[in-house]
Every structure is written in structure tokens, then in C-alpha cells.
N, C-alpha and C. Protein backbone atom coordinates (compact mmCIF):
# COMPACT_ATOMS: atom_id res chain seq x y z
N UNK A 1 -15.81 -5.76 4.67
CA UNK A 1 -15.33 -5.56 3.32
C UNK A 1 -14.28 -6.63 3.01
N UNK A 2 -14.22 -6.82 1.83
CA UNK A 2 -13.55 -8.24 1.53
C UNK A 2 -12.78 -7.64 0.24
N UNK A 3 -11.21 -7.81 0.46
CA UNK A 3 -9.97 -7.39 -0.51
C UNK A 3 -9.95 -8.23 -0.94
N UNK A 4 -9.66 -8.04 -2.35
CA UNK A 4 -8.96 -9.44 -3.36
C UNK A 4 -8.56 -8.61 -4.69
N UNK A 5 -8.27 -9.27 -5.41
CA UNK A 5 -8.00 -9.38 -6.58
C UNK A 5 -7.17 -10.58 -7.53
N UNK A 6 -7.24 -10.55 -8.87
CA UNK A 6 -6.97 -12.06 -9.63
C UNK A 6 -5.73 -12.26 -9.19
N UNK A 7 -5.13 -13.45 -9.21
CA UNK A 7 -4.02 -14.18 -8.96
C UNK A 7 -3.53 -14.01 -10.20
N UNK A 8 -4.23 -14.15 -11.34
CA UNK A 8 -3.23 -14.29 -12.57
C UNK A 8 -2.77 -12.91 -12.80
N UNK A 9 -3.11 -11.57 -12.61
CA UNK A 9 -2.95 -10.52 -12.75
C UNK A 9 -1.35 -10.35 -12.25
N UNK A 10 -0.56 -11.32 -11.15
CA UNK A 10 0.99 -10.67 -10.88
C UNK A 10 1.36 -12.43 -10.23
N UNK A 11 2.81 -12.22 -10.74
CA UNK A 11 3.62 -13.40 -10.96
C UNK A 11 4.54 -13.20 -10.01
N UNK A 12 5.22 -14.53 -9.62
CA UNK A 12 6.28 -13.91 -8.69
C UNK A 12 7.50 -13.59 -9.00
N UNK A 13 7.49 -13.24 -10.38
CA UNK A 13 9.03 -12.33 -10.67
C UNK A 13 8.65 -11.00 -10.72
N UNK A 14 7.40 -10.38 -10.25
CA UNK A 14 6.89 -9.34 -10.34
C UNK A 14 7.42 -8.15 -8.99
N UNK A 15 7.70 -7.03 -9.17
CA UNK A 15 7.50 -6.13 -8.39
C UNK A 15 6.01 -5.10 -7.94
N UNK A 16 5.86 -4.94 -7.01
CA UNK A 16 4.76 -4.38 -7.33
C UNK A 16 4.68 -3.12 -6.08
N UNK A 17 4.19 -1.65 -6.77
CA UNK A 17 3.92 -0.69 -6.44
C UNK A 17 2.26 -0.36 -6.12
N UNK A 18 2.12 0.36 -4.77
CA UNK A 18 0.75 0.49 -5.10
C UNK A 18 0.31 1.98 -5.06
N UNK A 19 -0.53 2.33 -5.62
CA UNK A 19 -0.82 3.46 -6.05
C UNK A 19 -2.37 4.18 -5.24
N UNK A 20 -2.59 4.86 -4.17
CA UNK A 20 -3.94 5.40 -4.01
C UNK A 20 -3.74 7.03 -3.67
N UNK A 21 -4.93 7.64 -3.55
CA UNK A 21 -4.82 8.86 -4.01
C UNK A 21 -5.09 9.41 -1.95
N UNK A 22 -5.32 8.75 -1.08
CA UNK A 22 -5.54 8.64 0.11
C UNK A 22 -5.39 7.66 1.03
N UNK A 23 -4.48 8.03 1.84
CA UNK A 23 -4.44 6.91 3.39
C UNK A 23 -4.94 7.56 4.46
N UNK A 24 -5.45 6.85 5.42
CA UNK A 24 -5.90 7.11 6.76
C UNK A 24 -5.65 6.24 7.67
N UNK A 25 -5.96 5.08 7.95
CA UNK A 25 -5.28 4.21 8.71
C UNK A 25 -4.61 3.12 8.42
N UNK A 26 -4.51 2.94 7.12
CA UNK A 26 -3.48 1.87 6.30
C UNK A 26 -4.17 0.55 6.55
N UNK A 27 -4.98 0.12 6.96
CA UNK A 27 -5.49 -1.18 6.62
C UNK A 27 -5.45 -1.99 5.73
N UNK A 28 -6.14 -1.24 4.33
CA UNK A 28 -6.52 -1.18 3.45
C UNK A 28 -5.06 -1.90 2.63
N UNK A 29 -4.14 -0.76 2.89
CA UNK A 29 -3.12 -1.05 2.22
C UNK A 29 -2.16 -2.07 2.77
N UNK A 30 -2.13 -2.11 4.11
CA UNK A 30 -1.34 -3.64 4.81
C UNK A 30 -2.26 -4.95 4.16
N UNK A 31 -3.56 -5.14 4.22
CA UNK A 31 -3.97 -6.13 3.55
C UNK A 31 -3.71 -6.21 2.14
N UNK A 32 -3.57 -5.35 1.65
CA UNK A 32 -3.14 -5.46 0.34
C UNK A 32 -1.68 -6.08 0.00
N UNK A 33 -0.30 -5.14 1.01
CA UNK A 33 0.92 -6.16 0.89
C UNK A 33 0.59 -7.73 1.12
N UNK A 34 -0.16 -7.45 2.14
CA UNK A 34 -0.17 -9.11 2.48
C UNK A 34 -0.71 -9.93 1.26
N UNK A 35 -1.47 -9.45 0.34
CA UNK A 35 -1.94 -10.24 -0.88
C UNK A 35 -1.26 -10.35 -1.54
N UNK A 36 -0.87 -9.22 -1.72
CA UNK A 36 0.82 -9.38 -2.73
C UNK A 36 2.00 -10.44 -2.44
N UNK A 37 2.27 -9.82 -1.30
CA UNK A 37 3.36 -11.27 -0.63
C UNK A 37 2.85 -12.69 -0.85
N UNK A 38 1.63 -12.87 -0.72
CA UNK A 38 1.26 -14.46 -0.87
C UNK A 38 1.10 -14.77 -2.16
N UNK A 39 0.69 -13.73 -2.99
CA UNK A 39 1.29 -14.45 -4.30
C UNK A 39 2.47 -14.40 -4.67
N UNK A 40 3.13 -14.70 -3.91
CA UNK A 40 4.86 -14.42 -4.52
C UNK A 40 5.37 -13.51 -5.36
N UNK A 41 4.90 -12.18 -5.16
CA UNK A 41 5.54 -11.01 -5.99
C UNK A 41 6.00 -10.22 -4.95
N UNK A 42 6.93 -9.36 -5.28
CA UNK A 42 7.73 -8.28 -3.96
C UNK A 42 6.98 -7.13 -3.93
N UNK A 43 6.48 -6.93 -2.90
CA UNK A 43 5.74 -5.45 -2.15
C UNK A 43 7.31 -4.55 -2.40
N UNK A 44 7.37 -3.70 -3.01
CA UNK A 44 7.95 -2.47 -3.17
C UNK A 44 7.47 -1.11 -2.94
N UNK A 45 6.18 -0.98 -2.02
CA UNK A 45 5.85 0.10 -1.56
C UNK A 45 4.41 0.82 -1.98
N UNK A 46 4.42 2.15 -1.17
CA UNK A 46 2.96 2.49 -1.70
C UNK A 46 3.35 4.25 -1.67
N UNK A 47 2.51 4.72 -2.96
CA UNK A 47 2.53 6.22 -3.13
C UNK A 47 1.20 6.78 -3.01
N UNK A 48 1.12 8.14 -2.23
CA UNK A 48 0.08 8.11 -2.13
C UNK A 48 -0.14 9.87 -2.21
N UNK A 49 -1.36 10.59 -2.55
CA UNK A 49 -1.05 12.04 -2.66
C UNK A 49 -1.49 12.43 -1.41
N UNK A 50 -2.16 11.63 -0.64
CA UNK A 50 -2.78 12.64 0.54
C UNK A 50 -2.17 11.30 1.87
N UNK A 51 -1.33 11.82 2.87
CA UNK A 51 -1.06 10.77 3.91
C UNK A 51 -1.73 11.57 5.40
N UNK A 52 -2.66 10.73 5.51
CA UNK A 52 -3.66 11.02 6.78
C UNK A 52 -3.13 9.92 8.05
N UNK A 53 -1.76 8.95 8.13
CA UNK A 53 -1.72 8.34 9.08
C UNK A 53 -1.24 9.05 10.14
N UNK A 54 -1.39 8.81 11.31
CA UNK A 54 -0.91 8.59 12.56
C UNK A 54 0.17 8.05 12.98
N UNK A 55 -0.05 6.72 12.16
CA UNK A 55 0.86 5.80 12.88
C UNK A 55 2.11 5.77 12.17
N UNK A 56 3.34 5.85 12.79
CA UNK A 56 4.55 6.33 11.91
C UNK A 56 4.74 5.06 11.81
N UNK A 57 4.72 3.83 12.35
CA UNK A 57 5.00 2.41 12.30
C UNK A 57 4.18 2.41 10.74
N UNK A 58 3.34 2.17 10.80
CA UNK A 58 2.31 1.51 9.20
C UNK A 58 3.32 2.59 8.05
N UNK A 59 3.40 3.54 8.94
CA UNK A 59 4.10 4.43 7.14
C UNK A 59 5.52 3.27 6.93
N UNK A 60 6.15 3.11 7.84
CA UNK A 60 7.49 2.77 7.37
C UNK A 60 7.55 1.42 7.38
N UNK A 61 6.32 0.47 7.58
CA UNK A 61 5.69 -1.29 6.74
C UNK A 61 5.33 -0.90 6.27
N UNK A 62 4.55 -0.23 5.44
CA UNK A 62 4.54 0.48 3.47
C UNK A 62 5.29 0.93 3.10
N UNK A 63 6.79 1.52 3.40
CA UNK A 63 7.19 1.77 2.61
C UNK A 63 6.28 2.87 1.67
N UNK A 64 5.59 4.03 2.68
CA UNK A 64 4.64 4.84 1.72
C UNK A 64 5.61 6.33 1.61
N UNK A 65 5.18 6.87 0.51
CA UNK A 65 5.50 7.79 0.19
C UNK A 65 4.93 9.09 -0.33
N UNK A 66 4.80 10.12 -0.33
CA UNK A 66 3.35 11.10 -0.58
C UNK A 66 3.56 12.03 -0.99
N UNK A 67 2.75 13.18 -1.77
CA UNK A 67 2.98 14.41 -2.16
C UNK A 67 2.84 15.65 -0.83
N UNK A 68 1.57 15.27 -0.01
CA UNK A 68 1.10 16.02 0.79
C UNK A 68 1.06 15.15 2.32
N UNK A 69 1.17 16.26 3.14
CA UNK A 69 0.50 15.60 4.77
C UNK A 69 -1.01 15.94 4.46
N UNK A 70 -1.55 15.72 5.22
CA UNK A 70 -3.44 16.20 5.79
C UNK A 70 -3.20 17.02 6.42
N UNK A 71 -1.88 17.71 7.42
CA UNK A 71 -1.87 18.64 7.80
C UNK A 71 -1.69 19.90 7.31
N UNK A 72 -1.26 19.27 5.72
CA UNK A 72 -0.72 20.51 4.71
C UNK A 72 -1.94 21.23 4.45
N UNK A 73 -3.13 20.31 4.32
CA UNK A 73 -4.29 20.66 3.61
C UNK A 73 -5.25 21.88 4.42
């Protein structure tokens, strides 16, 4: 699977939040800071309603934040 999105879409005076409705192993979303960072806008984090990680490391390099655990569910 291949992440992207437009370059012109965020500038680097930009902040940027990311928004998904599910995590599981954060891949998804570490490749995503990393897109962000290279276009020169600031990764300010990720919200998410359902957090399925494991790994307490990836939660706290996102900077994620959530309504629910998966254990809640």
C-alpha cells in the first residue's frame, strides 16, 4: 500500500492534526507524520475514537489521543 497525499494541500506554517476513527498498529499513522514532517508542516498529533495499540512507545510518537480503549469495547 502506498501513502501519499498533495503537497499543495499543507504549507510549512501549517500545523497539522490527524484525525481516524481506528488504530491498531500505528503504521499507518507514523507514515503519515513522516509525510507531514517532510513537507515542512508540524505533526501536532493524532485523535482517534477507538485505540487498539499495544505499543505504548507509537502512542506517545503520535502524540495520540482517544475516546475509547479496545478493551473498553
Amino acid at each position: 500500500m502506498e501513502l501519499s497525499f498533495r503537497a499543495s494541500l499543507i504549507s510549512g506554517s501549517d500545523r497539522v492534526l490527524v484525525v481516524d476513527d481506528w488504530i491498531d498498529t500505528g503504521g499507518q499513522l507514523l507514515a503519515l507524520k513522516a509525510l507531514v514532517e517532510k513537507a515542512g508542516a508540524r505533526y501536532i498529533g493524532a485523535a482517534v475514537i477507538v485505540d487498539g495499540l499495544n505499543d505504548h512507545k507509537v502512542r506517545r510518537d503520535l502524540g495520540l489521543r482517544s475516546l475509547l480503549s479496545v478493551r473498553d469495547l
